[in-house]
C-alpha atoms as a PDB file:
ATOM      1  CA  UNK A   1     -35.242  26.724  37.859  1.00  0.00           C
ATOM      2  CA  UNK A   2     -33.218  24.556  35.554  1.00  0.00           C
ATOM      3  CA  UNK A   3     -30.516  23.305  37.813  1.00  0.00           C
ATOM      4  CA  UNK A   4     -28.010  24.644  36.058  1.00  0.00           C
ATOM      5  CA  UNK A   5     -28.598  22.927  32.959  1.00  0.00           C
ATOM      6  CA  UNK A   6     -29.303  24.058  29.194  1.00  0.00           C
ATOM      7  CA  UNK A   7     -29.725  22.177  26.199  1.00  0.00           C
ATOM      8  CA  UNK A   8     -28.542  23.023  22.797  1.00  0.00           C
ATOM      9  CA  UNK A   9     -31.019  21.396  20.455  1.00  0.00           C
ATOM     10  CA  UNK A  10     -30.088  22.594  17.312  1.00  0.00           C
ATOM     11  CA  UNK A  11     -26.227  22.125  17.771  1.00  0.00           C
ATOM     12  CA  UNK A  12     -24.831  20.118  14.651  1.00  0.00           C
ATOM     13  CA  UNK A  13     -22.181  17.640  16.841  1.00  0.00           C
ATOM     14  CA  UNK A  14     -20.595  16.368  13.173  1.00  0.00           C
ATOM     15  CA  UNK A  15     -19.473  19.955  12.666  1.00  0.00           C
ATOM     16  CA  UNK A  16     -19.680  22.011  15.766  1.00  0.00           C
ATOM     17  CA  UNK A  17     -21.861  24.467  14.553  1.00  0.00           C
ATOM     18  CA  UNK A  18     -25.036  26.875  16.277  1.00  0.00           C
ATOM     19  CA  UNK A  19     -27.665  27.830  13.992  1.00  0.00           C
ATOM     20  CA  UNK A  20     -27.260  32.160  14.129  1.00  0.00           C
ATOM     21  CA  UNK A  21     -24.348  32.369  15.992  1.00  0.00           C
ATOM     22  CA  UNK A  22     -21.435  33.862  14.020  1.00  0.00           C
ATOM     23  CA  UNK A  23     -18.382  31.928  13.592  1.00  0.00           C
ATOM     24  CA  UNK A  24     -15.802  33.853  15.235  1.00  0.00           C
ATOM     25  CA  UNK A  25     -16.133  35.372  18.889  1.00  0.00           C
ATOM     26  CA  UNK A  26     -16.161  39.372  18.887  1.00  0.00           C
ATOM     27  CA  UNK A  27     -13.238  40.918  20.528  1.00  0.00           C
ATOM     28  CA  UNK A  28     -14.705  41.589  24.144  1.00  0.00           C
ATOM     29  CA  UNK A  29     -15.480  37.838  24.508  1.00  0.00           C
ATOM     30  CA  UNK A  30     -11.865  36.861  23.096  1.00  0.00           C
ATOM     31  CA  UNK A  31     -10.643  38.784  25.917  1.00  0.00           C
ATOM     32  CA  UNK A  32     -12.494  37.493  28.676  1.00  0.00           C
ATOM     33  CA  UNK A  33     -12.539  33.748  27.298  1.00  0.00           C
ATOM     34  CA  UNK A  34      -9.611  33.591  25.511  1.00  0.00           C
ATOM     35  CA  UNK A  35      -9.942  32.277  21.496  1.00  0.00           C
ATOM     36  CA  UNK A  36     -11.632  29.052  22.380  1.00  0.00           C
ATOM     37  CA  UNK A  37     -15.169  28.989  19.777  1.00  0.00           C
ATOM     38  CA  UNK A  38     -16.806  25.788  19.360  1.00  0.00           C
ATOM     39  CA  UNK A  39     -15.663  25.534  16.357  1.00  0.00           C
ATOM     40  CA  UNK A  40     -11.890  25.004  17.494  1.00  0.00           C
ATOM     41  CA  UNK A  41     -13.015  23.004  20.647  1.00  0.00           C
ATOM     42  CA  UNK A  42     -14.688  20.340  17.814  1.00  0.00           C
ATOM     43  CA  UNK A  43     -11.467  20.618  15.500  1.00  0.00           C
ATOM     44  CA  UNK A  44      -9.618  19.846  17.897  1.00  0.00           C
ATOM     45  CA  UNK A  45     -11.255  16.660  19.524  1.00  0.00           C
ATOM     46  CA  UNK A  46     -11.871  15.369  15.944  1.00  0.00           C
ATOM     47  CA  UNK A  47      -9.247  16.821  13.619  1.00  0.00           C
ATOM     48  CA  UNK A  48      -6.625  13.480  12.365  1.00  0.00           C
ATOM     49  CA  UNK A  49      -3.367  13.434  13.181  1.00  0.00           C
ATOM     50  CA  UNK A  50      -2.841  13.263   8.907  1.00  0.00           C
ATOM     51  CA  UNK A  51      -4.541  14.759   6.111  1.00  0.00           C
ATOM     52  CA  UNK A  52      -7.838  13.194   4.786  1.00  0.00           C
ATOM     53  CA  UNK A  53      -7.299   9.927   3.118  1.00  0.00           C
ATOM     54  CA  UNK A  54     -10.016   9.892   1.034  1.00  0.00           C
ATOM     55  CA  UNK A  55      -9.632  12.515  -2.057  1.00  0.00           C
ATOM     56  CA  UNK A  56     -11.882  14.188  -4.792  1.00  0.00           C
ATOM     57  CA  UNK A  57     -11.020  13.454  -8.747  1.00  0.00           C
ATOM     58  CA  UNK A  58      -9.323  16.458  -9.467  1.00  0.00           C
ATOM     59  CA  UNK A  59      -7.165  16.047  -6.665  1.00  0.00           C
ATOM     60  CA  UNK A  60      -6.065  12.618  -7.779  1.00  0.00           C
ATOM     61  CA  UNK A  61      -5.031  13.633 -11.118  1.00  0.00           C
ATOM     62  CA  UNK A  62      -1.605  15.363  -9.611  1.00  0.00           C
ATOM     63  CA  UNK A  63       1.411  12.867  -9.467  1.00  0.00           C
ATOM     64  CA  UNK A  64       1.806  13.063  -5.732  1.00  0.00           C
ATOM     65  CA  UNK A  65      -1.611  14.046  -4.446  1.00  0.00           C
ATOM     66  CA  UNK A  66      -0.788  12.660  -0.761  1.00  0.00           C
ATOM     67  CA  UNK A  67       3.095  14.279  -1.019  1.00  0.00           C
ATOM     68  CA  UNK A  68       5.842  13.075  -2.346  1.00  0.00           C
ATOM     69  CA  UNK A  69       6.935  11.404   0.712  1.00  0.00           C
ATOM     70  CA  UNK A  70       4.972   9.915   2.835  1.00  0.00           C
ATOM     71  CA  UNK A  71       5.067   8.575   6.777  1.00  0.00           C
ATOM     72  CA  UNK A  72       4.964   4.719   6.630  1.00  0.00           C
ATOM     73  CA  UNK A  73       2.177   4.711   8.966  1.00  0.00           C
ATOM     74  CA  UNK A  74       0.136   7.237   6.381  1.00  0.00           C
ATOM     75  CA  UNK A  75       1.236   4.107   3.556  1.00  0.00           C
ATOM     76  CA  UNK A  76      -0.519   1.638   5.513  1.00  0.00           C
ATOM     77  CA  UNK A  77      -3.510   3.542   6.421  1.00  0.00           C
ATOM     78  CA  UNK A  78      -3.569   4.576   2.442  1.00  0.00           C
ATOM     79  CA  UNK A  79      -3.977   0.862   1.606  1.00  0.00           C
ATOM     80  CA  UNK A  80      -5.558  -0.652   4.184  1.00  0.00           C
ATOM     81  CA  UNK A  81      -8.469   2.750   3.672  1.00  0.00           C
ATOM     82  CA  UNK A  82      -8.526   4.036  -0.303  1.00  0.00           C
ATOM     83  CA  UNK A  83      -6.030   1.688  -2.050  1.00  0.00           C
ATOM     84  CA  UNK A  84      -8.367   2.232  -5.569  1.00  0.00           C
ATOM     85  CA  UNK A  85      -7.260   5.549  -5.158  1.00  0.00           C
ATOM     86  CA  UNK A  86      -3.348   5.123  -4.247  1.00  0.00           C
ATOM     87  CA  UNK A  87      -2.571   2.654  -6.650  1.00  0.00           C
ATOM     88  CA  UNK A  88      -1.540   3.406 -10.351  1.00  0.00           C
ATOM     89  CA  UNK A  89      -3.306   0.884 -12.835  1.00  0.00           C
ATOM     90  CA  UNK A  90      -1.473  -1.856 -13.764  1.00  0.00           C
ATOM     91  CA  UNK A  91       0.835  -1.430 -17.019  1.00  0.00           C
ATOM     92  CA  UNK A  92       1.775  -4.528 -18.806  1.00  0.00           C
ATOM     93  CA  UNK A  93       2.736  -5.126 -22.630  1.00  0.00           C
ATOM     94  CA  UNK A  94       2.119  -8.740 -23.429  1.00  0.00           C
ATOM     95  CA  UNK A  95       4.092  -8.452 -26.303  1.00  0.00           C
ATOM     96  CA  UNK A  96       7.604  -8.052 -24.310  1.00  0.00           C
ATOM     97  CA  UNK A  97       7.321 -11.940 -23.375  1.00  0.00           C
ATOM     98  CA  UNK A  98       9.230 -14.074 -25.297  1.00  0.00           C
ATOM     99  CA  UNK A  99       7.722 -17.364 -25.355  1.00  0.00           C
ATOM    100  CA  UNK A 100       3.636 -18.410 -25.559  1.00  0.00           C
ATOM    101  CA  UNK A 101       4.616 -21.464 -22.828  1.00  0.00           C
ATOM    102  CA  UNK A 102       4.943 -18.873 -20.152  1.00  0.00           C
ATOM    103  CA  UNK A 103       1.727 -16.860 -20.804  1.00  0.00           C
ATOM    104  CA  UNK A 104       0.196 -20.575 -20.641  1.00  0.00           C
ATOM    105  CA  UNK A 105       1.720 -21.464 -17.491  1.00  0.00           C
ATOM    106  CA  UNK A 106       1.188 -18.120 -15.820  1.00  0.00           C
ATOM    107  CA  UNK A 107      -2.883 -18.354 -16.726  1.00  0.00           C
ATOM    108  CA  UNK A 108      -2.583 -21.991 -15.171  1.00  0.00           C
ATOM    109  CA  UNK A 109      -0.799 -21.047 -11.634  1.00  0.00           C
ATOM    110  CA  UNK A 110      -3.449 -17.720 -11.438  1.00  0.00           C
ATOM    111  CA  UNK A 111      -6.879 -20.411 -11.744  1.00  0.00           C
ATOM    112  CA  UNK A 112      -4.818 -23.441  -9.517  1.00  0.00           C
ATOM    113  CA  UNK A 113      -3.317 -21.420  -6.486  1.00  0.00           C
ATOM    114  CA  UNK A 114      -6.616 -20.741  -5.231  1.00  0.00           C
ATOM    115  CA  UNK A 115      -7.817 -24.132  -4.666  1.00  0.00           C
ATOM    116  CA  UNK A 116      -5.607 -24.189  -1.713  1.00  0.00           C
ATOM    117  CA  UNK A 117      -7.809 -21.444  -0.359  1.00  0.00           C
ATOM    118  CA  UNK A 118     -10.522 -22.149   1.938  1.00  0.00           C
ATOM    119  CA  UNK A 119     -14.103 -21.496   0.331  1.00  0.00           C
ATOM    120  CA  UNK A 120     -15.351 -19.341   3.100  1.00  0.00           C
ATOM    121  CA  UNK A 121     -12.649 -16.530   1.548  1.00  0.00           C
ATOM    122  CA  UNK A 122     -13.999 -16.919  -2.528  1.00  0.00           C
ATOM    123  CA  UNK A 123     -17.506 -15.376  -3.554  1.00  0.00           C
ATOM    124  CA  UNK A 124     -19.699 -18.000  -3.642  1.00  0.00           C
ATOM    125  CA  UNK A 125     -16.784 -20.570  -2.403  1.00  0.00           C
ATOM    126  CA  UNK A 126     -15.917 -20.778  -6.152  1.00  0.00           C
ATOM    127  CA  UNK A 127     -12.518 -20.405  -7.640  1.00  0.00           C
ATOM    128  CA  UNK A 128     -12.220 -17.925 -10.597  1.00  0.00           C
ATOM    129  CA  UNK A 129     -11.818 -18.966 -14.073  1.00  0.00           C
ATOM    130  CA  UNK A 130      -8.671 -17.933 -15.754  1.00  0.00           C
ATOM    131  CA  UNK A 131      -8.806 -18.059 -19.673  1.00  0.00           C
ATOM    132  CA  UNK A 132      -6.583 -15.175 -20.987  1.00  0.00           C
ATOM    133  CA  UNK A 133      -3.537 -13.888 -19.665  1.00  0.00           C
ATOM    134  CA  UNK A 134      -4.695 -10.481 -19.316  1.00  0.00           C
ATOM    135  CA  UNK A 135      -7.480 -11.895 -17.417  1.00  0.00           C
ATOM    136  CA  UNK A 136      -4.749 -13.639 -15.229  1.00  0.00           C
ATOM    137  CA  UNK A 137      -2.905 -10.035 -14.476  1.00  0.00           C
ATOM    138  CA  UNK A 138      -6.255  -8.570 -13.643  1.00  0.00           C
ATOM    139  CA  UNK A 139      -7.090 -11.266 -11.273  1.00  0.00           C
ATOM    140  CA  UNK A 140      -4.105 -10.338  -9.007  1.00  0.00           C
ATOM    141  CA  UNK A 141      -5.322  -6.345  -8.818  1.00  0.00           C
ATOM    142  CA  UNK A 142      -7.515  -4.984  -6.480  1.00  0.00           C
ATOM    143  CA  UNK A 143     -10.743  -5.166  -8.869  1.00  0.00           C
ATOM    144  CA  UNK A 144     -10.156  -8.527  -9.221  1.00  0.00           C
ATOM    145  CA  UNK A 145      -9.884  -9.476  -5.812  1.00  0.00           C
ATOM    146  CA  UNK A 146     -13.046  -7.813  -4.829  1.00  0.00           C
ATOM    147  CA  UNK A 147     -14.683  -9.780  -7.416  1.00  0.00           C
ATOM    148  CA  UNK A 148     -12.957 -12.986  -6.077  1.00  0.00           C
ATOM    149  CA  UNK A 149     -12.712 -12.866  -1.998  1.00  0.00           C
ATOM    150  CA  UNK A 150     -15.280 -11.863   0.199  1.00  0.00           C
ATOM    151  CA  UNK A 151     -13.110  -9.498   2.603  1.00  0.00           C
ATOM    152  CA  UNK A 152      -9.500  -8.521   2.356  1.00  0.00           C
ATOM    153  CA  UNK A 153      -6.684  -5.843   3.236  1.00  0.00           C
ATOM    154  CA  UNK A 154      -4.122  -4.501   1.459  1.00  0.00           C
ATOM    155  CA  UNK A 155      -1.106  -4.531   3.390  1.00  0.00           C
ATOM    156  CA  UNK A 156       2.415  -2.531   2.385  1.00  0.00           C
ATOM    157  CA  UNK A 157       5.569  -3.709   0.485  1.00  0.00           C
ATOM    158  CA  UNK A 158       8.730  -1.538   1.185  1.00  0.00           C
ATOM    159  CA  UNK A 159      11.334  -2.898  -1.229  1.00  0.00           C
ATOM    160  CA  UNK A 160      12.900  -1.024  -3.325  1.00  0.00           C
ATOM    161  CA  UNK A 161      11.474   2.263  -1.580  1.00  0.00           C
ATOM    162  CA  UNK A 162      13.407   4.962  -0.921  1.00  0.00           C
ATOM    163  CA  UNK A 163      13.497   5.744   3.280  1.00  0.00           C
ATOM    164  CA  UNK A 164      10.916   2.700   3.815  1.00  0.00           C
ATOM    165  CA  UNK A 165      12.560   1.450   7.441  1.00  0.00           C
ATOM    166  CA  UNK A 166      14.813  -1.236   7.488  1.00  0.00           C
ATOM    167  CA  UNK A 167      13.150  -3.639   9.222  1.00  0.00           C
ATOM    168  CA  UNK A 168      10.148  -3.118   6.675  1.00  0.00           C
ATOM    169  CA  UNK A 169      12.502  -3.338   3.211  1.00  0.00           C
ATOM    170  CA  UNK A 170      14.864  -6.226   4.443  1.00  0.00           C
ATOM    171  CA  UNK A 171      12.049  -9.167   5.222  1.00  0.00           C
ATOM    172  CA  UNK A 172      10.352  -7.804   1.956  1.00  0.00           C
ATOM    173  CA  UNK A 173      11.080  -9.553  -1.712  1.00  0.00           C
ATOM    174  CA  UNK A 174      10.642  -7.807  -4.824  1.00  0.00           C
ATOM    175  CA  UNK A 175       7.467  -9.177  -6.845  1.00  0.00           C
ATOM    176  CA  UNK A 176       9.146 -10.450  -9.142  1.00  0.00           C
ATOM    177  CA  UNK A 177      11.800 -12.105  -6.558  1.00  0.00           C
ATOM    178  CA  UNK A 178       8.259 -13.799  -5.195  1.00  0.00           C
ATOM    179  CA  UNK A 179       8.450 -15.526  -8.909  1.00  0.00           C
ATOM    180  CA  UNK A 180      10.771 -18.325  -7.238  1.00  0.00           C
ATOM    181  CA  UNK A 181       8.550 -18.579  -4.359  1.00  0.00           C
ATOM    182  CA  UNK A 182       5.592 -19.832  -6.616  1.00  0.00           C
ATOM    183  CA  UNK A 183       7.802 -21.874  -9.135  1.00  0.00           C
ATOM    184  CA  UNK A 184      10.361 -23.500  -6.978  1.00  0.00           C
ATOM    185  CA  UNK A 185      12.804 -25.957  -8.413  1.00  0.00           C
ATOM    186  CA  UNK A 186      11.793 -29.620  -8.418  1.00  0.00           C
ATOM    187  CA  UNK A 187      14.800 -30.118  -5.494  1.00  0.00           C
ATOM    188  CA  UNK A 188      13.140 -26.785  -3.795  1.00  0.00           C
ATOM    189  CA  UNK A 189       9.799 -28.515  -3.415  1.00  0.00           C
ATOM    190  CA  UNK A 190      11.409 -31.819  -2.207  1.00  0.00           C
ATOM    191  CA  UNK A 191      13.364 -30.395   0.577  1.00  0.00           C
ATOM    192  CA  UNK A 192      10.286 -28.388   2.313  1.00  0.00           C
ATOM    193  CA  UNK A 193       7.593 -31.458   2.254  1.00  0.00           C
ATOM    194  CA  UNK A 194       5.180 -29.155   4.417  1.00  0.00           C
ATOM    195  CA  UNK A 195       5.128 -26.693   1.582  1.00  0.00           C
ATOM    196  CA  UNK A 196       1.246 -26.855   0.053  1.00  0.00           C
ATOM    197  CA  UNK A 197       3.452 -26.240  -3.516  1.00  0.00           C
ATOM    198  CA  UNK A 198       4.433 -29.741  -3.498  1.00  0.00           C
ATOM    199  CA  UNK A 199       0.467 -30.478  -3.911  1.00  0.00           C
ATOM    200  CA  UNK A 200       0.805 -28.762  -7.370  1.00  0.00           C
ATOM    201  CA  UNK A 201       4.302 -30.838  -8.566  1.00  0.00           C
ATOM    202  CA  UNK A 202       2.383 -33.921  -9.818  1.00  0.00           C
ATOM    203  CA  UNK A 203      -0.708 -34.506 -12.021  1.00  0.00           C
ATOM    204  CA  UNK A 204      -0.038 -32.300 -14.507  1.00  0.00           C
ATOM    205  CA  UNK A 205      -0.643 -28.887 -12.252  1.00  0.00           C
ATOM    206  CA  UNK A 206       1.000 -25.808 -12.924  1.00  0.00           C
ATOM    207  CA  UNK A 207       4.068 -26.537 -10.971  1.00  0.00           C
ATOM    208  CA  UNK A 208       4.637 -29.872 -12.522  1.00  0.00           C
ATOM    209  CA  UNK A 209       4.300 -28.360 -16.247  1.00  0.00           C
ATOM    210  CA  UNK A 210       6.784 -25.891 -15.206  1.00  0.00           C
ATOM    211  CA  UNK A 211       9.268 -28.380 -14.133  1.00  0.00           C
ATOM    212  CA  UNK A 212       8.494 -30.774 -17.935  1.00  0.00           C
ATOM    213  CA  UNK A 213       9.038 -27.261 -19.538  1.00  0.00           C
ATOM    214  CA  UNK A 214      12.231 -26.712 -17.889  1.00  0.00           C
ATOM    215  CA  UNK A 215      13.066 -30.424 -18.394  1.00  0.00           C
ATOM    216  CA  UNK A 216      12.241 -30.633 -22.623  1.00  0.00           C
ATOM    217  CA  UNK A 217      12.723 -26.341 -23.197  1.00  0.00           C
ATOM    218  CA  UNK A 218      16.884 -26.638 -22.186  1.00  0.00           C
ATOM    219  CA  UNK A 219      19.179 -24.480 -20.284  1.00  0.00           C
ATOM    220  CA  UNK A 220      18.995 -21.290 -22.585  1.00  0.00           C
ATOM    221  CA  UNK A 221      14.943 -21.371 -23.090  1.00  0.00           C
ATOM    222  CA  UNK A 222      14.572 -22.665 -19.229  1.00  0.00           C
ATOM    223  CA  UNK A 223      16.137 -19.410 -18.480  1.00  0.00           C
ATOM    224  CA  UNK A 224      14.189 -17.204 -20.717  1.00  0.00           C
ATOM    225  CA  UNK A 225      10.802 -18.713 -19.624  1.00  0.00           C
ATOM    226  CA  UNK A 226      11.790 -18.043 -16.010  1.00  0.00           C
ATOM    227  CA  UNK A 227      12.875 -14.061 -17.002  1.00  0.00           C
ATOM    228  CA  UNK A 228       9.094 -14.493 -19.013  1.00  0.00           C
ATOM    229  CA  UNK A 229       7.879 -15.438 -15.458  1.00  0.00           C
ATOM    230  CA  UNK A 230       9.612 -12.906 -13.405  1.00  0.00           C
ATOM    231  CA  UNK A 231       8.797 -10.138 -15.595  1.00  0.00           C
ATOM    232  CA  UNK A 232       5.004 -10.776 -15.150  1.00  0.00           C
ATOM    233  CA  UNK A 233       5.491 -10.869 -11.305  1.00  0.00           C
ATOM    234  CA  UNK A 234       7.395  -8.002 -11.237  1.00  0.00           C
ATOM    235  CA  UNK A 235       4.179  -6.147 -12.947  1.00  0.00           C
ATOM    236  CA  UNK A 236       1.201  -7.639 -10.868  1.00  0.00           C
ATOM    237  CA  UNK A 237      -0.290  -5.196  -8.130  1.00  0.00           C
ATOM    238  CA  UNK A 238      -1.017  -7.320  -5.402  1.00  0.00           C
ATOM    239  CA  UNK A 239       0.145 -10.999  -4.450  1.00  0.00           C
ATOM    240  CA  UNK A 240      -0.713 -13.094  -1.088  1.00  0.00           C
ATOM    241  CA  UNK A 241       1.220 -11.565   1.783  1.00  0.00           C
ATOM    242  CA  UNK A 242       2.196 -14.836   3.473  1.00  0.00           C
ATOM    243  CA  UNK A 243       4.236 -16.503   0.522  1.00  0.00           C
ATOM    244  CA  UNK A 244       7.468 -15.488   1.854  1.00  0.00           C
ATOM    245  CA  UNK A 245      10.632 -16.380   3.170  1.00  0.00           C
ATOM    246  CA  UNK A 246       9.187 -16.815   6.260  1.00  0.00           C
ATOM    247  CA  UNK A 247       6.921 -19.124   5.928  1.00  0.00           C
ATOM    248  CA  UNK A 248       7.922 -21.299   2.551  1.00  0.00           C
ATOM    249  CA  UNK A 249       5.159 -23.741   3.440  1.00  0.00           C
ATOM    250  CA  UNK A 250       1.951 -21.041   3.221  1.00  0.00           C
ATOM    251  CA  UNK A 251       0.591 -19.451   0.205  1.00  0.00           C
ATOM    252  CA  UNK A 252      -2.896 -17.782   2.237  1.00  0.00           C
ATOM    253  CA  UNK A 253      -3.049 -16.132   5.612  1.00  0.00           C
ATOM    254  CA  UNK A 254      -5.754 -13.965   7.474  1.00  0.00           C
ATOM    255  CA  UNK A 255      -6.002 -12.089   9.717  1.00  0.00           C
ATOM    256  CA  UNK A 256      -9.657 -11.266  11.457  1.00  0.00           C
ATOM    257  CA  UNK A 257     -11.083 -12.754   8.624  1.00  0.00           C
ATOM    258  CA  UNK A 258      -9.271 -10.949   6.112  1.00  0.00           C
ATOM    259  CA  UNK A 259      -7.362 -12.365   3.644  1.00  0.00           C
ATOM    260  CA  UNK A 260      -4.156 -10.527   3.518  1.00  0.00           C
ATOM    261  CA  UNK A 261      -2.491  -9.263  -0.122  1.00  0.00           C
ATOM    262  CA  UNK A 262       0.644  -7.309  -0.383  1.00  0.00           C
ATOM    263  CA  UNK A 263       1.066  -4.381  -2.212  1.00  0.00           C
ATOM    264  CA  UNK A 264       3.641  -4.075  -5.170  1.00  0.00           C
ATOM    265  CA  UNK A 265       5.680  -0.843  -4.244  1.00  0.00           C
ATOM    266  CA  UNK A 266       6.093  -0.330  -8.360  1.00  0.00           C
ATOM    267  CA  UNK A 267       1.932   1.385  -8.128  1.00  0.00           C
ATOM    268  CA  UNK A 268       2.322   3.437  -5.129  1.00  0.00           C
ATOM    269  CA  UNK A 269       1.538   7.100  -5.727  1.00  0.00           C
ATOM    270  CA  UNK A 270       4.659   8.377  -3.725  1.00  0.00           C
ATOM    271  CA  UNK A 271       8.538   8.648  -4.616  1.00  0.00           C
ATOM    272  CA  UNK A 272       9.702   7.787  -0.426  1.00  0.00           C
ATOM    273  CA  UNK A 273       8.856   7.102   2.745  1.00  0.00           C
ATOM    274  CA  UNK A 274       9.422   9.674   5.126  1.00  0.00           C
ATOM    275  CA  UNK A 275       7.971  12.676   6.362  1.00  0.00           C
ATOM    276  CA  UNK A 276       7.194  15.777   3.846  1.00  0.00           C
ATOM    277  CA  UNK A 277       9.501  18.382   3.658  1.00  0.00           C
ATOM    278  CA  UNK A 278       9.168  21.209   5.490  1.00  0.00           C
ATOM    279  CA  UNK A 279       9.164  24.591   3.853  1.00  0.00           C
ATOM    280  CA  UNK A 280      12.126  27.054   4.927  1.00  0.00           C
ATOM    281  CA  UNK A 281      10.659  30.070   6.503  1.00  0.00           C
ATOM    282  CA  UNK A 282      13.985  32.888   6.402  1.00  0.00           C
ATOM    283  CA  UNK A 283      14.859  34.218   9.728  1.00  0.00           C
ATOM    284  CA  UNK A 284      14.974  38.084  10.061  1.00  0.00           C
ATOM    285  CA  UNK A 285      17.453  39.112  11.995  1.00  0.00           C
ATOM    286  CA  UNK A 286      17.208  42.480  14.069  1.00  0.00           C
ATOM    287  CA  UNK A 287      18.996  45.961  12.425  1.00  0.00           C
ATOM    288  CA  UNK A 288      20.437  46.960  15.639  1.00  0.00           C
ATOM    289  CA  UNK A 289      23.064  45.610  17.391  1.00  0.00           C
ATOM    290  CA  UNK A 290      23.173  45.779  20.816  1.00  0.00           C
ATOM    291  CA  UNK A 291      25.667  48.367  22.432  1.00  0.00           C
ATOM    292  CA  UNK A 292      28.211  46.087  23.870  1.00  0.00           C
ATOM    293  CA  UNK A 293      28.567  44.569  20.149  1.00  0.00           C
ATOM    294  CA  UNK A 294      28.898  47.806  19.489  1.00  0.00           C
ATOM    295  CA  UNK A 295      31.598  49.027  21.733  1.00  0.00           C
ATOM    296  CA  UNK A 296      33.647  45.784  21.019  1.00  0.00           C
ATOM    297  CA  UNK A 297      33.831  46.346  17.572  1.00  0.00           C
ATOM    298  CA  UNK A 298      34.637  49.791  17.733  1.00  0.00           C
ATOM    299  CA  UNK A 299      37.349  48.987  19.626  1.00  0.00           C
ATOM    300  CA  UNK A 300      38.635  46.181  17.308  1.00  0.00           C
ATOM    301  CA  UNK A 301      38.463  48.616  14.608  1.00  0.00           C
ATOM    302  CA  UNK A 302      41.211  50.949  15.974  1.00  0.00           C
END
């Protein structure tokens, strides 16, 4: 009368589950149907290929609490899905700096470099205002970029990581390598004229007070404001992705409408890339030999 067809209105499709029916089939029905509930049939069309991203608070407070090691395709889907979660706060001690010039500078570069981003990225097309140097620091995590861009991704830095693949580590710089990408030398900015830096080298910007300090500090205080510098980079969490190697003359890039920020490798909540170890299961070998075995070494033994 029905064609064939029934309808299971009070099946929950999230979970796989029938109101009053138990859980496991009885073993007459395993036999004749083999171990296939609806419970497994749902597992298995919607179970990931990793472990849940997303994890509770007491699960976060272990050092690892996605593994040691992680796949590099589990790292990007960490940072790109729960970064909050998989990066370690930022830890910086002000005091280790050695002169005030280069907490000065650094609070001048953090408010400046975003002018050469376009509006429709900042909330309410308006640049943030920089006034401490711990406010500068906090800009560049991922609190402060949600309360500075509209939409972004996190994307991963391998460097320094141990079993990160090689093409991933080799056209990555450390943060605080990405220090001389930011404040070039005056002959630096000069020889790449399509660089947006150069807009910053004139006018009293942050790149031209850099290159005065470096002009009036000296040779030994140049060199200690620029191991100031690097040792603030080398602490930030995130940083624009496209300020590389690769492209010397870009500071921003996006990608569908994302504005894309690298990850510093220093906060991830891992020790390698790679895939967890697996635990040895001991083999138990059978008691009894097998006859020929037998024979043969009876016979060796005389």
């Amino acid at each position: 009368m029905s064609f064939g067809i029934f309808f299971l209105q009070e099946l929950d499709v999230e979970n796989g589950l029938l109101p009053d029916i138990q859980e496991e089939d009885d073993l007459e029905v395993q036999r004749t149907y083999g171990k296939t509930t609806i419970n497994k049939v749902f597992q298995k069309q919607t179970t990931s290929k990793y472990p849940s991203l997303a994890l509770k608070k007491n699960a976060l407070e272990e050092e690892y609490p996605w593994g040691a090691s992680i796949p590099w395709k589990v790292l990007e889907e960490l940072l790109s899905t729960v970064p909050d979660q998989f990066l370690s706060p930022v830890d910086f001690d002000e005091s280790s700096l050695g002169l005030q010039e280069s907490k000065f500078l650094f609070i001048q570069f953090s408010g400046e470099i975003w002018l050469s981003a376009h509006s429709h990225y900042l909330k309410g097309g308006q640049c943030p205002e920089v006034h401490t140097l711990q406010d500068a620091i906090k800009l560049w995590t991922l609190n402060g970029l949600k309360k500075t861009v509209t939409n972004f991704i996190i994307l991963p830095s391998g460097h320094g990581l141990p079993g990160c693949p090689p093409r991933h580590a080799q056209s990555q710089l450390s943060f605080e390598d990405r220090m001389s990408i930011y404040f070039p030398s005056p002959g630096v900015v000069s020889s790449h004229q399509a660089s947006v830096l150069k807009h910053y080298s004139h006018n009293m910007a942050y790149l031209d007070v850099y290159h005065k300090h470096l002009k009036e500090l000296g040779e030994e205080k140049g060199s200690l404001l620029d191991r100031d510098l690097r040792l603030i980079f080398s602490h930030l969490q995130c940083l624009p992705t496209a300020a590389g190697d690769k492209k010397p003359h870009v500071v921003w890039q996006a990608h569908h409408s994302k504005l894309q920020f690298v990850a510093n490798s220093r906060y991830y909540r891992i020790s390698s890339i790679g895939h967890p170890e697996k635990s040895l299961t001991q083999t138990t070998h059978k008691a009894q030999l097998p006859g020929t075995v037998i024979e043969r070494r009876i016979y060796e033994d005389k």
